[in-house]
N, C-alpha and C. Protein backbone atom coordinates (compact mmCIF):
# COMPACT_ATOMS: atom_id res chain seq x y z
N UNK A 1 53.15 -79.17 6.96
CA UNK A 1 53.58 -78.79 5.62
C UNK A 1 52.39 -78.76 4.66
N UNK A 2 51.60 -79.96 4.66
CA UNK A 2 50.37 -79.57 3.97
C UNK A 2 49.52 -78.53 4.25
N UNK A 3 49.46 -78.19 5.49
CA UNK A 3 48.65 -76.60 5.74
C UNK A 3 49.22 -75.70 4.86
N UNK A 4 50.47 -75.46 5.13
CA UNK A 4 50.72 -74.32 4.44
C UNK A 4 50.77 -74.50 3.36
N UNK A 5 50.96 -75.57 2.24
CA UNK A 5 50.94 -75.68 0.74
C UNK A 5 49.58 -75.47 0.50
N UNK A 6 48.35 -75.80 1.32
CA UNK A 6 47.12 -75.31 1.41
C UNK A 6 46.70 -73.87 1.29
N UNK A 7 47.33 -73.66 2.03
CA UNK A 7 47.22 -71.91 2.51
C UNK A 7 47.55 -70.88 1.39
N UNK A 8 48.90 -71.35 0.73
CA UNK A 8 49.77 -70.56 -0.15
C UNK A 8 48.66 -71.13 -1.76
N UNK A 9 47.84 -71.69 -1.79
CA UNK A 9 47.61 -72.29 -2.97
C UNK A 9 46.19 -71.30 -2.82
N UNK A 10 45.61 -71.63 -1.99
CA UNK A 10 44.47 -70.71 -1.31
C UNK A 10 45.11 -68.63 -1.72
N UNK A 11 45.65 -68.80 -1.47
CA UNK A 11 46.53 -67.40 -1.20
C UNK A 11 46.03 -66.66 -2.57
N UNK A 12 47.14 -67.97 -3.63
CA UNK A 12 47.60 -67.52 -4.85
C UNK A 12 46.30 -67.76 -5.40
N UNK A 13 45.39 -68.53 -5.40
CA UNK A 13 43.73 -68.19 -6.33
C UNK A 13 43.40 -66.76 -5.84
N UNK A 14 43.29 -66.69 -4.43
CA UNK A 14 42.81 -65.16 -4.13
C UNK A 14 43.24 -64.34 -5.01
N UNK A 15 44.88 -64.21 -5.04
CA UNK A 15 45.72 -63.19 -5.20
C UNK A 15 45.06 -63.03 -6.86
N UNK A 16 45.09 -64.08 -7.93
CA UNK A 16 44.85 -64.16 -9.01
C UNK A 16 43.45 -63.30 -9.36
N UNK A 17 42.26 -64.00 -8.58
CA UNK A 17 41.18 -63.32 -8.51
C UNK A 17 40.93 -61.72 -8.71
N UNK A 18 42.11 -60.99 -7.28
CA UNK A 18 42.09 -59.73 -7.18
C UNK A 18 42.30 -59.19 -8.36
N UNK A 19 43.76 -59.69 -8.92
CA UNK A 19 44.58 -59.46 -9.65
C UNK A 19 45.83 -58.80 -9.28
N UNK A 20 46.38 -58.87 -8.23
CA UNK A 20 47.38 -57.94 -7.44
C UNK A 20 48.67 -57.84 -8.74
N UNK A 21 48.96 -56.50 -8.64
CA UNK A 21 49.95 -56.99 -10.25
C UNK A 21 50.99 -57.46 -9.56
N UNK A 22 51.52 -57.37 -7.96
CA UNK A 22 52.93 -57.58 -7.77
C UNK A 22 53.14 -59.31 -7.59
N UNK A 23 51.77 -60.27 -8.38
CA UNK A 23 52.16 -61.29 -8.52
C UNK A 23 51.99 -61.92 -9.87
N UNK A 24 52.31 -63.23 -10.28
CA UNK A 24 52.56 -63.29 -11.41
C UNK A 24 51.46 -64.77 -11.01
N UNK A 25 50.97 -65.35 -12.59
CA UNK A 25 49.94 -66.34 -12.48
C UNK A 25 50.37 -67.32 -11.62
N UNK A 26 51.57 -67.93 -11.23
CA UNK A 26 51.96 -69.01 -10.60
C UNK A 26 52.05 -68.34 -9.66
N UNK A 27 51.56 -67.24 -9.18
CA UNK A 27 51.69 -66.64 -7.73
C UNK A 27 52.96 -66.34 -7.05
N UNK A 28 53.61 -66.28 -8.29
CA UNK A 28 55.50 -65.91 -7.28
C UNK A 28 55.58 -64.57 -7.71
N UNK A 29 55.95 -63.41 -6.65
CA UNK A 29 56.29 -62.31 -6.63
C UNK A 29 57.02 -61.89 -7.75
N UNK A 30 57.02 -60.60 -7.97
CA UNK A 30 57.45 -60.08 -9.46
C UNK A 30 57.22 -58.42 -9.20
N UNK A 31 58.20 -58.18 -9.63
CA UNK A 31 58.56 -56.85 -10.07
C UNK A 31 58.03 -56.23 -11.66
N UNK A 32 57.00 -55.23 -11.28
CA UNK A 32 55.98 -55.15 -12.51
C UNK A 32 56.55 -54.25 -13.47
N UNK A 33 56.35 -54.47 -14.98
CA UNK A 33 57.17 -54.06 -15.64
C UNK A 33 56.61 -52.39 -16.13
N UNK A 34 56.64 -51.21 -15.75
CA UNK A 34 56.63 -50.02 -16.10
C UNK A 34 56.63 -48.99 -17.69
N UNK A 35 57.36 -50.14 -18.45
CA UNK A 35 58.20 -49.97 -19.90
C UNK A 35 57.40 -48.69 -20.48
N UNK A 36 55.94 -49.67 -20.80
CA UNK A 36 54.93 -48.78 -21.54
C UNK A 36 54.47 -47.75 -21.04
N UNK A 37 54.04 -47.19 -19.77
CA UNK A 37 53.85 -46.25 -18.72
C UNK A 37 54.40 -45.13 -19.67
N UNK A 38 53.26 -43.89 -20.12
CA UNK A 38 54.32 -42.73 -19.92
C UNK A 38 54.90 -42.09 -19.04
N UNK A 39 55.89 -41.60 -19.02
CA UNK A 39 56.40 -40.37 -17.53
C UNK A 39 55.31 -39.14 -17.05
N UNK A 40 54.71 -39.35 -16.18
CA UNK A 40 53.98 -38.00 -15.78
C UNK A 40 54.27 -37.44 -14.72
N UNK A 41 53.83 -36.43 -14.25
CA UNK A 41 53.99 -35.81 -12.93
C UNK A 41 53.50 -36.60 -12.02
N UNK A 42 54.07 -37.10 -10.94
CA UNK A 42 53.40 -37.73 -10.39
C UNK A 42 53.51 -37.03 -8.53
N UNK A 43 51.91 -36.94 -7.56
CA UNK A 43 52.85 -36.52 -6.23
C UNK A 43 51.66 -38.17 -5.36
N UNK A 44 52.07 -37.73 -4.34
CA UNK A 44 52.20 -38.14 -2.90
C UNK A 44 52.14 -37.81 -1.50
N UNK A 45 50.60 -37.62 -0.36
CA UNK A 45 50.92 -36.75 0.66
C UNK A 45 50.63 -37.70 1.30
N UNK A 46 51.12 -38.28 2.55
CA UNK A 46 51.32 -38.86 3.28
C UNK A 46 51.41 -38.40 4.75
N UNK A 47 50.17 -39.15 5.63
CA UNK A 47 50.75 -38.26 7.23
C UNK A 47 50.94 -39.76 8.38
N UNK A 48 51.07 -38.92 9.10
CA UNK A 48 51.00 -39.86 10.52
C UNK A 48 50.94 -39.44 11.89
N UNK A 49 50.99 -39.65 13.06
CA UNK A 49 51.06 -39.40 14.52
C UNK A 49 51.95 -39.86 15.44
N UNK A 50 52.61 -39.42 16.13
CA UNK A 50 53.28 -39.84 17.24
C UNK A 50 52.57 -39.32 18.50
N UNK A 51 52.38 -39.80 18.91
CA UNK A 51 51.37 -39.86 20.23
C UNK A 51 52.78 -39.84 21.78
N UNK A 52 52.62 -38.81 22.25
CA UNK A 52 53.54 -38.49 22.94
C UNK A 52 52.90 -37.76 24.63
N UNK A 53 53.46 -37.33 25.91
CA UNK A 53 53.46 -36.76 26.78
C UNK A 53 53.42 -35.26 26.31
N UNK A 54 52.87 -34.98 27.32
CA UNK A 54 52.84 -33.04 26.76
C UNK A 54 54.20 -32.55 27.03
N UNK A 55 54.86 -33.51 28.50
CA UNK A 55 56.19 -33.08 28.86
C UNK A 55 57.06 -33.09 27.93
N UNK A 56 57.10 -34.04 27.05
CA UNK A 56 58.00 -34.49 26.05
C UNK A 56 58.01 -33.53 25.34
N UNK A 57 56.68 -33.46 24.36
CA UNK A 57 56.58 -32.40 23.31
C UNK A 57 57.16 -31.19 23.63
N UNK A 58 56.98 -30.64 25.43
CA UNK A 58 57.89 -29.25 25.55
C UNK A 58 59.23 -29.37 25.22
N UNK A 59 60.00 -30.35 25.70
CA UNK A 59 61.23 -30.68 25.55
C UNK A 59 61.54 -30.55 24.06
N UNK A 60 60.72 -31.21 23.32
CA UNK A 60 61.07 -30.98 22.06
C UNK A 60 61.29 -29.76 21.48
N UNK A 61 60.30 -29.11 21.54
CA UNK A 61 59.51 -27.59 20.95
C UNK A 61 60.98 -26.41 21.69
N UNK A 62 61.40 -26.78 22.57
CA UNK A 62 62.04 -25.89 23.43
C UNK A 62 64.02 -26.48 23.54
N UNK A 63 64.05 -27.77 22.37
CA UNK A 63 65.24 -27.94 21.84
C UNK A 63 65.97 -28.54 23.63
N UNK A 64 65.47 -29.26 24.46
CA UNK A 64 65.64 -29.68 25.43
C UNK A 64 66.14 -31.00 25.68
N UNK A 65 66.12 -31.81 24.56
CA UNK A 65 66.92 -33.02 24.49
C UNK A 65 68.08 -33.16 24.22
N UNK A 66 68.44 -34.14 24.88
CA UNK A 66 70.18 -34.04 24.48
C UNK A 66 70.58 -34.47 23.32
N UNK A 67 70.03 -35.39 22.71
CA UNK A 67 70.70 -35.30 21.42
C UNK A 67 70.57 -34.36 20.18
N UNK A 68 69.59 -33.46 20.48
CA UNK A 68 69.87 -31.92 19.75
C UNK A 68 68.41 -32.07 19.16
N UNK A 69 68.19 -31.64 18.12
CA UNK A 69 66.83 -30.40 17.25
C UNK A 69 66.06 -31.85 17.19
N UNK A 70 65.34 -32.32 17.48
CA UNK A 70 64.46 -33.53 17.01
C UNK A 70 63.76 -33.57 15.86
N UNK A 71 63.12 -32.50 15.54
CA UNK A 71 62.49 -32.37 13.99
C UNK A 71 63.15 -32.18 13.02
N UNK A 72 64.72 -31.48 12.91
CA UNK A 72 65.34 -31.19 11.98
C UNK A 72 65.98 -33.03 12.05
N UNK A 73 66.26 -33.21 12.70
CA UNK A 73 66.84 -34.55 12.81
C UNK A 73 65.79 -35.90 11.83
N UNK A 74 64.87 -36.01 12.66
CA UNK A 74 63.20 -36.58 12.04
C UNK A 74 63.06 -36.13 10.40
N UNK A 75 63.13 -34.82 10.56
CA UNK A 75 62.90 -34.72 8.93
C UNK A 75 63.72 -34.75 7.85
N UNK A 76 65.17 -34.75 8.06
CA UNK A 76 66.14 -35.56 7.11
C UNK A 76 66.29 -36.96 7.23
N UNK A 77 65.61 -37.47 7.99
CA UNK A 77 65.60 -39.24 8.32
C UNK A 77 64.41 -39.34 7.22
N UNK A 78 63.47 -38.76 7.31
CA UNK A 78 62.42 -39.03 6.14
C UNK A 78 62.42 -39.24 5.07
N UNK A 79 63.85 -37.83 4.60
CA UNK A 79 63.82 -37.42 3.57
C UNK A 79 64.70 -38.41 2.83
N UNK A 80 65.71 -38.78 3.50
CA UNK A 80 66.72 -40.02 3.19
C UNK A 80 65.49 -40.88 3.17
N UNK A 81 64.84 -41.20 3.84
CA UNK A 81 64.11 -42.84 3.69
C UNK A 81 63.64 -43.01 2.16
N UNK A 82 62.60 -41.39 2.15
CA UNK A 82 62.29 -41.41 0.70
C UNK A 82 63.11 -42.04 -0.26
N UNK A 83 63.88 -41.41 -0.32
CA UNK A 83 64.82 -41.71 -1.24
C UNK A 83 65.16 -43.32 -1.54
N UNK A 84 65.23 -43.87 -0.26
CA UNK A 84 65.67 -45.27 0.09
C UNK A 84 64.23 -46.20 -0.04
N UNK A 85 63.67 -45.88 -0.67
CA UNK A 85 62.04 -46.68 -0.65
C UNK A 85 62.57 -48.21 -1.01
N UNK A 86 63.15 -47.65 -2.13
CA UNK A 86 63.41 -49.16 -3.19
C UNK A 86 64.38 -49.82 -2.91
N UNK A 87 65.06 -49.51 -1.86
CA UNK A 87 65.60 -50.35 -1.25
C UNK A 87 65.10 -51.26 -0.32
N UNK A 88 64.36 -50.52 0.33
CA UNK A 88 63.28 -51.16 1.99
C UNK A 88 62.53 -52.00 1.21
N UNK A 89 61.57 -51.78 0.27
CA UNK A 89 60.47 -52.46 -0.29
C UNK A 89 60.88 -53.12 -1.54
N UNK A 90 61.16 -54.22 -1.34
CA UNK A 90 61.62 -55.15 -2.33
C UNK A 90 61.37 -54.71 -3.78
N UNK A 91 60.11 -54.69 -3.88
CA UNK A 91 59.27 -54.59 -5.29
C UNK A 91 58.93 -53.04 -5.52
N UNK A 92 59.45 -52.32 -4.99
CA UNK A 92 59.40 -51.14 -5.52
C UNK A 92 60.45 -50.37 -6.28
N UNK A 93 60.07 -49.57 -7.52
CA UNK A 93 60.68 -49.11 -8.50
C UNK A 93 62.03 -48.32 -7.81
N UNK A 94 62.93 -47.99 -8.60
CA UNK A 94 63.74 -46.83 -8.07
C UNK A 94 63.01 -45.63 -8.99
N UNK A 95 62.49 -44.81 -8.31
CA UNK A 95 62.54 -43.62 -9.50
C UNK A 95 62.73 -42.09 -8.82
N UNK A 96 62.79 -41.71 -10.04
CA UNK A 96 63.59 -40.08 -10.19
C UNK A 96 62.64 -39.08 -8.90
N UNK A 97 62.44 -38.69 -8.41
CA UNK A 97 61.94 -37.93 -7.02
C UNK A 97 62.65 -36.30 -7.71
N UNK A 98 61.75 -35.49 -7.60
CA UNK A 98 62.26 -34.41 -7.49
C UNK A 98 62.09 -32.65 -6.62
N UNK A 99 61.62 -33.54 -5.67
CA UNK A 99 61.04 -33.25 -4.64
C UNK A 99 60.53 -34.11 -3.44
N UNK A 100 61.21 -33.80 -2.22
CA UNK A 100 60.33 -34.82 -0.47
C UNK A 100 60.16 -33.26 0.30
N UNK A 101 59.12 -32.96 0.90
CA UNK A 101 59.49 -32.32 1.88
C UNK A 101 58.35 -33.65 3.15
N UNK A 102 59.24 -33.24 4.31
CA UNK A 102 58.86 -33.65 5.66
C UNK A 102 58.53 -32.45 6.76
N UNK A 103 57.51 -32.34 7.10
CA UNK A 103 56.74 -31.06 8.35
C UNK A 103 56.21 -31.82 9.36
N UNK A 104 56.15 -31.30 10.42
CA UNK A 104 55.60 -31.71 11.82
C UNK A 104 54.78 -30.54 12.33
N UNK A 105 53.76 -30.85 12.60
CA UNK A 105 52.66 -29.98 13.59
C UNK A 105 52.33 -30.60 15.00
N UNK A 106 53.05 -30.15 15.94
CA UNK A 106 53.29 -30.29 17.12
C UNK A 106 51.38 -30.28 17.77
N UNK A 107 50.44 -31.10 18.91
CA UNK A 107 49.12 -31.06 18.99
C UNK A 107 49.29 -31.01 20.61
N UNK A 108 49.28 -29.85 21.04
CA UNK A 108 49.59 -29.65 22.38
C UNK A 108 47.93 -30.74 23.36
N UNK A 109 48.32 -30.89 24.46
CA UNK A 109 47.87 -31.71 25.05
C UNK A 109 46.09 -31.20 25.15
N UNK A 110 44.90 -31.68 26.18
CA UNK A 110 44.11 -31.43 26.53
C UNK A 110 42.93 -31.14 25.25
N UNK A 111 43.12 -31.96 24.30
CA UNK A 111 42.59 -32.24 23.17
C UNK A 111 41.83 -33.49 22.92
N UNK A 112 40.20 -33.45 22.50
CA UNK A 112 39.40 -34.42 22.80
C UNK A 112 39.44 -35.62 21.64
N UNK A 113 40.54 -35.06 20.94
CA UNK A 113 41.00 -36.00 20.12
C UNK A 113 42.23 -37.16 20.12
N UNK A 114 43.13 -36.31 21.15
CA UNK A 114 44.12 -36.51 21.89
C UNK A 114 43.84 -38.01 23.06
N UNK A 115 42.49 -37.88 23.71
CA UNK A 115 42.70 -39.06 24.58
C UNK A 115 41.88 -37.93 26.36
N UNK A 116 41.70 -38.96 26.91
CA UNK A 116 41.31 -38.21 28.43
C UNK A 116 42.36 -37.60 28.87
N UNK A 117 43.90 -38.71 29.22
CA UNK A 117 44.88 -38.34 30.07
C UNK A 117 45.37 -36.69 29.83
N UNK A 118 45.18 -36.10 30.47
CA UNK A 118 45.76 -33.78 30.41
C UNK A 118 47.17 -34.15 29.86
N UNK A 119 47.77 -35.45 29.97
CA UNK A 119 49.31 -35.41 29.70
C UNK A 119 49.53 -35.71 28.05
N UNK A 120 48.42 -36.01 27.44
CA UNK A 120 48.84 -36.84 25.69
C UNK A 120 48.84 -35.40 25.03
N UNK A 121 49.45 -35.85 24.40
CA UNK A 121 49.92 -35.06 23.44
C UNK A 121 49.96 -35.55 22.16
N UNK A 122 50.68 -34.84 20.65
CA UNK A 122 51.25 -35.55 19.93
C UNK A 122 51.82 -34.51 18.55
N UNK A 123 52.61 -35.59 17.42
CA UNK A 123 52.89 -35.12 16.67
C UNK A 123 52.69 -35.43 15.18
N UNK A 124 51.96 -34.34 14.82
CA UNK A 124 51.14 -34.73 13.22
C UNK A 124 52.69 -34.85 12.18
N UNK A 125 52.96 -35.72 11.37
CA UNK A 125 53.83 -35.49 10.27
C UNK A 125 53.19 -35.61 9.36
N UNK A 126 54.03 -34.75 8.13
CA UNK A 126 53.03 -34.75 6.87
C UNK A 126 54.53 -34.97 5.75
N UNK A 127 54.26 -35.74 5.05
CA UNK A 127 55.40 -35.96 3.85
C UNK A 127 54.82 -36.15 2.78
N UNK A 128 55.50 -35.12 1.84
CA UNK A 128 54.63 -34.73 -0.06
C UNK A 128 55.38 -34.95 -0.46
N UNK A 129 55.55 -36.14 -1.91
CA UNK A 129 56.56 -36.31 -2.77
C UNK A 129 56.27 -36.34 -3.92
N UNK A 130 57.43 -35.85 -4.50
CA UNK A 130 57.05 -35.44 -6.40
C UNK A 130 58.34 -36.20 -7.14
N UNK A 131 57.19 -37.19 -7.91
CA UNK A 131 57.92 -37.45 -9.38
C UNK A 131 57.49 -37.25 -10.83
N UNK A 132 58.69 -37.18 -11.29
CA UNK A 132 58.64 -37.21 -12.83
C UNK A 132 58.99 -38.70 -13.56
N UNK A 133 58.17 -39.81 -13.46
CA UNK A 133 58.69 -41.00 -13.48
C UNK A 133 57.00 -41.84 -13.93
N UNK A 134 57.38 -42.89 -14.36
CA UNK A 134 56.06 -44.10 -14.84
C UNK A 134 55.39 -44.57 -13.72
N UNK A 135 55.62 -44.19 -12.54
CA UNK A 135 55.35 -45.23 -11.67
C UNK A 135 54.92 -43.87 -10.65
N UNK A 136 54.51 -44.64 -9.37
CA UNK A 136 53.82 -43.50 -8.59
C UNK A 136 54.65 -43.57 -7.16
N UNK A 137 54.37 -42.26 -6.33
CA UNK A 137 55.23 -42.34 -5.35
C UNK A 137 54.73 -42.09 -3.86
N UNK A 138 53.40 -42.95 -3.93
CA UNK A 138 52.69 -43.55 -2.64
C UNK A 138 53.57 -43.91 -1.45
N UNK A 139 54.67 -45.00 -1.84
CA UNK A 139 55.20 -45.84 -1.05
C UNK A 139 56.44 -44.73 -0.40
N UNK A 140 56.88 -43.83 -1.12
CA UNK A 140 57.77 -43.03 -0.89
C UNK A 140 57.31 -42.00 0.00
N UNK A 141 56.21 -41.69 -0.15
CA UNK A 141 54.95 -40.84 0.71
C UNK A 141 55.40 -41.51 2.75
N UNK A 142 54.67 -42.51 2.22
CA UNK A 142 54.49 -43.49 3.58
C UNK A 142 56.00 -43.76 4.01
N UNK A 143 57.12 -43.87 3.27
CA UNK A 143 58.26 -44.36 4.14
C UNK A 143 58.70 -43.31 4.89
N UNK A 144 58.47 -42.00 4.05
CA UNK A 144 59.14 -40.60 4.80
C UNK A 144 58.56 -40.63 6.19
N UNK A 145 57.49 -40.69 6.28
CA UNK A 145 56.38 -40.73 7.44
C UNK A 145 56.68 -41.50 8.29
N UNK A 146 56.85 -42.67 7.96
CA UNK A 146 57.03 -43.93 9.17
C UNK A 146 58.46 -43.49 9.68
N UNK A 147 59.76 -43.41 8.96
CA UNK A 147 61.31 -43.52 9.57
C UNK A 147 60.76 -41.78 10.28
N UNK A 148 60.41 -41.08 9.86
CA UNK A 148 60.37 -40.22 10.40
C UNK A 148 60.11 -40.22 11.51
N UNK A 149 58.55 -40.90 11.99
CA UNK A 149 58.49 -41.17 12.85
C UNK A 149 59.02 -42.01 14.04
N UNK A 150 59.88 -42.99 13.41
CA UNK A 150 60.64 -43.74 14.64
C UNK A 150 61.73 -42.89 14.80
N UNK A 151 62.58 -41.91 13.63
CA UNK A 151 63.43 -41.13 14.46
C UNK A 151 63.08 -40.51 15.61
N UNK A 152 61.79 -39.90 15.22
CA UNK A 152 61.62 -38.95 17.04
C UNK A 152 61.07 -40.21 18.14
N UNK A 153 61.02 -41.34 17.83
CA UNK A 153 60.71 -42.23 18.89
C UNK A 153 62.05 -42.75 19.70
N UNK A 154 62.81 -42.34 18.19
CA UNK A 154 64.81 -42.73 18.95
C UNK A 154 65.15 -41.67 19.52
N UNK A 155 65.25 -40.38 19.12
CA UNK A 155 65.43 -39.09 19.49
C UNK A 155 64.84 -39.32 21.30
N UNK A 156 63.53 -39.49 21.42
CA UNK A 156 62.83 -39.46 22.27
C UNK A 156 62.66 -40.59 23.89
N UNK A 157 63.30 -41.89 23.62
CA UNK A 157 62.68 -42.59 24.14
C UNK A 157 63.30 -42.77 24.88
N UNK A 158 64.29 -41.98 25.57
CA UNK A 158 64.86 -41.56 26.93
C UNK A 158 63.87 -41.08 28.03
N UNK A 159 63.66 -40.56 27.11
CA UNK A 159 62.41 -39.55 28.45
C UNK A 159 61.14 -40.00 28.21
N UNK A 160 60.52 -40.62 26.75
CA UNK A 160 59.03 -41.18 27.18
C UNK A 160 59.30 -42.53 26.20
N UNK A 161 59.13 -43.63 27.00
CA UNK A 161 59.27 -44.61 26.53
C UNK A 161 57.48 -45.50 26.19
N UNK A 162 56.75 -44.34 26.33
CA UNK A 162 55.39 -44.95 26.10
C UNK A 162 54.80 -44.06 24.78
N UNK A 163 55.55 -43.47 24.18
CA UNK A 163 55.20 -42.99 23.21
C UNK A 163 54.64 -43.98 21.96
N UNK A 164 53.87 -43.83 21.23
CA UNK A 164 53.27 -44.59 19.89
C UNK A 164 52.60 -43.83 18.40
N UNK A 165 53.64 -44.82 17.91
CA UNK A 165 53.33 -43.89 16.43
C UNK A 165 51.94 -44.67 15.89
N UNK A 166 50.90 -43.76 14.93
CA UNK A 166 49.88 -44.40 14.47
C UNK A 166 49.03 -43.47 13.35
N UNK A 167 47.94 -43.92 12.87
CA UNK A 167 47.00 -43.16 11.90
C UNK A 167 48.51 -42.87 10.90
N UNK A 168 49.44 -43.85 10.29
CA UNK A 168 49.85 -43.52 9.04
C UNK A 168 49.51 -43.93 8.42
N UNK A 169 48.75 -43.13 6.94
CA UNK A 169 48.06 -43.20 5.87
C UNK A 169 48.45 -42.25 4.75
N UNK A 170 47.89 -42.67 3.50
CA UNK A 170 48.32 -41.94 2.36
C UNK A 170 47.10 -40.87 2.18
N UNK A 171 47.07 -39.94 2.05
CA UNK A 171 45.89 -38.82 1.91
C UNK A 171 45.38 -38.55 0.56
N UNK A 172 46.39 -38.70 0.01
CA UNK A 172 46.38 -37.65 -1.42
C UNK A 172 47.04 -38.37 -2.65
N UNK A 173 47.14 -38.54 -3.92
CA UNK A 173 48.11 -38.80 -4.77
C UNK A 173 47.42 -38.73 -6.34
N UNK A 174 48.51 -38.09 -7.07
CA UNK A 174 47.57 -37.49 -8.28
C UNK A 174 48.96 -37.90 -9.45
N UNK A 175 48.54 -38.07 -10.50
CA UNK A 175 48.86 -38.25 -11.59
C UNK A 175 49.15 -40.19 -12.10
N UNK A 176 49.70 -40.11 -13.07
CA UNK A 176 49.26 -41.73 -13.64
C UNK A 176 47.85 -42.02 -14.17
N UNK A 177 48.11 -43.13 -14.51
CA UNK A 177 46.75 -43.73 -14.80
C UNK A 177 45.42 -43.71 -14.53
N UNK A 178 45.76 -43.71 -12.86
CA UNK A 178 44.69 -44.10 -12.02
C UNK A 178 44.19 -42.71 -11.47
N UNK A 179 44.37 -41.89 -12.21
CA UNK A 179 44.50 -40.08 -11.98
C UNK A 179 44.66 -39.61 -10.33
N UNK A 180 43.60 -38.63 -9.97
CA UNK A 180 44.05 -38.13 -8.79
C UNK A 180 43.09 -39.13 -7.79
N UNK A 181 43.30 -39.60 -6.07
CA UNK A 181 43.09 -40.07 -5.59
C UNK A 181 43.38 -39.38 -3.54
N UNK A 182 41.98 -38.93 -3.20
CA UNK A 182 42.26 -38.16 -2.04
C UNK A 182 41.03 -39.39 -0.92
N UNK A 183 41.56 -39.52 -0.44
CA UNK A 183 40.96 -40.55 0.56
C UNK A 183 39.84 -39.81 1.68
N UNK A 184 38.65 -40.77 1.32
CA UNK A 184 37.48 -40.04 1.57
C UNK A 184 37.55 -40.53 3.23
N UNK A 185 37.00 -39.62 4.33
CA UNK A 185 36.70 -39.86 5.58
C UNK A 185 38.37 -40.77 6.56
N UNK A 186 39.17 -40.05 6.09
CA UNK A 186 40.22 -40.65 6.31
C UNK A 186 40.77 -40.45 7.58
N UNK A 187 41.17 -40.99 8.24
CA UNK A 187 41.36 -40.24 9.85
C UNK A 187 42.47 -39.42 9.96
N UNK A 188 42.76 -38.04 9.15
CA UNK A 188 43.83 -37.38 9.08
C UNK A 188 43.85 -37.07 10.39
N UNK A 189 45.05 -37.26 10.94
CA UNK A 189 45.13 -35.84 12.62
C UNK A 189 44.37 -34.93 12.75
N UNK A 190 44.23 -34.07 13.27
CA UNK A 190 43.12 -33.46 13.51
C UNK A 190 44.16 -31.91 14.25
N UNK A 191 43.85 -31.08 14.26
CA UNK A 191 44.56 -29.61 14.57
C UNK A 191 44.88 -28.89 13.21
N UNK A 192 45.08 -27.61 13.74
CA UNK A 192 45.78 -26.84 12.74
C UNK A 192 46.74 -26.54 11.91
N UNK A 193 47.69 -27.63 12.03
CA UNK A 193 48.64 -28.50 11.00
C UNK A 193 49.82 -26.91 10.69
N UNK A 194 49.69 -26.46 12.11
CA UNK A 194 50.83 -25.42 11.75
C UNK A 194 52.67 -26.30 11.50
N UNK A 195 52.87 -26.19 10.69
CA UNK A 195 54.17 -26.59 10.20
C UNK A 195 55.08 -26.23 10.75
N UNK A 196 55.82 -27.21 10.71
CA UNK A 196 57.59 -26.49 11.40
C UNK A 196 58.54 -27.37 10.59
């Protein structure tokens, strides 16, 4: 018990130091107050990978699974998540969204980015979100991306159960305070990001 009253005391000087706003001086979590913030445009691009079999990806591409369209499926799971941010993430705002889209660029196998095995494959997602709200919509970026991605891991994991989602990161995000923000040397996927 003393470790951890150690640890958490340790924690909360850090945390203070940084200044993380989602804590408060006594170091107990807090929901940051927005009030003064004006409303601006605010967006959000967000990607990720699912790292898959080439077999799989045909199956996909060619509507071969049994539980039906995998990307149309994947990308209303996103689009709902968006939406659902502030629910998942404790401390995050609810705000007005007026705009998610969710795309997949399918990275056919034998790619030196891909891995040695002729069989990897994978799948780039990309999720852009727009608000009109005080607050920014990073987190809404990244949730579309992630549920997205475990849908096609549920969709999927009949037939490849070694599949792995990874490289999700925020790319892009512009308006607020902290103005525009595009992440330098970032390990975006790599291909021609043809959309579907």
């Amino acid at each position: 018990m003393r470790r951890m009253l150690a640890c958490a005391a340790m924690s909360t000087s850090s945390k203070q130091e940084v200044g993380l706003s989602h804590v408060d001086e006594q170091g107990r979590a807090r929901m940051v107050s927005v009030s003064e913030k004006p409303e601006t445009l605010r967006t959000a691009k967000a990607c990720g990978r699912v790292r898959l079999r080439q077999s799989t990806l045909a199956l996909i591409l060619s509507g071969g699974l049994p539980k039906g369209d995998v990307l149309q499926v994947a990308r209303l799971a996103g689009i709902v998540a968006a939406k659902k941010t502030a629910d998942l993430i404790p401390l995050c705002h609810p705000i007005r969204m007026t705009q998610v889209s969710v795309d997949f660029s399918p990275q056919e196998a034998n790619r030196s980015d891909l891995g040695e095995d002729p069989e990897d494959a994978a799948i780039d997602i990309w999720a852009t979100v727009t608000a009109l709200d005080r607050t920014g919509v990073e987190m809404e970026a990244l949730t579309a991306v992630s549920v997205a991605a475990l849908t096609l891991y549920d969709m999927c994991k009949a037939k490849d159960r070694s599949m792995r989602i990874t490289d999700i990161e925020l790319v892009e995000k512009t308006g607020g305070r902290s103005g525009t923000y595009k992440k330098e040397g970032a390990d975006v996927p790599a291909g021609d990001h043809k959309q579907m």
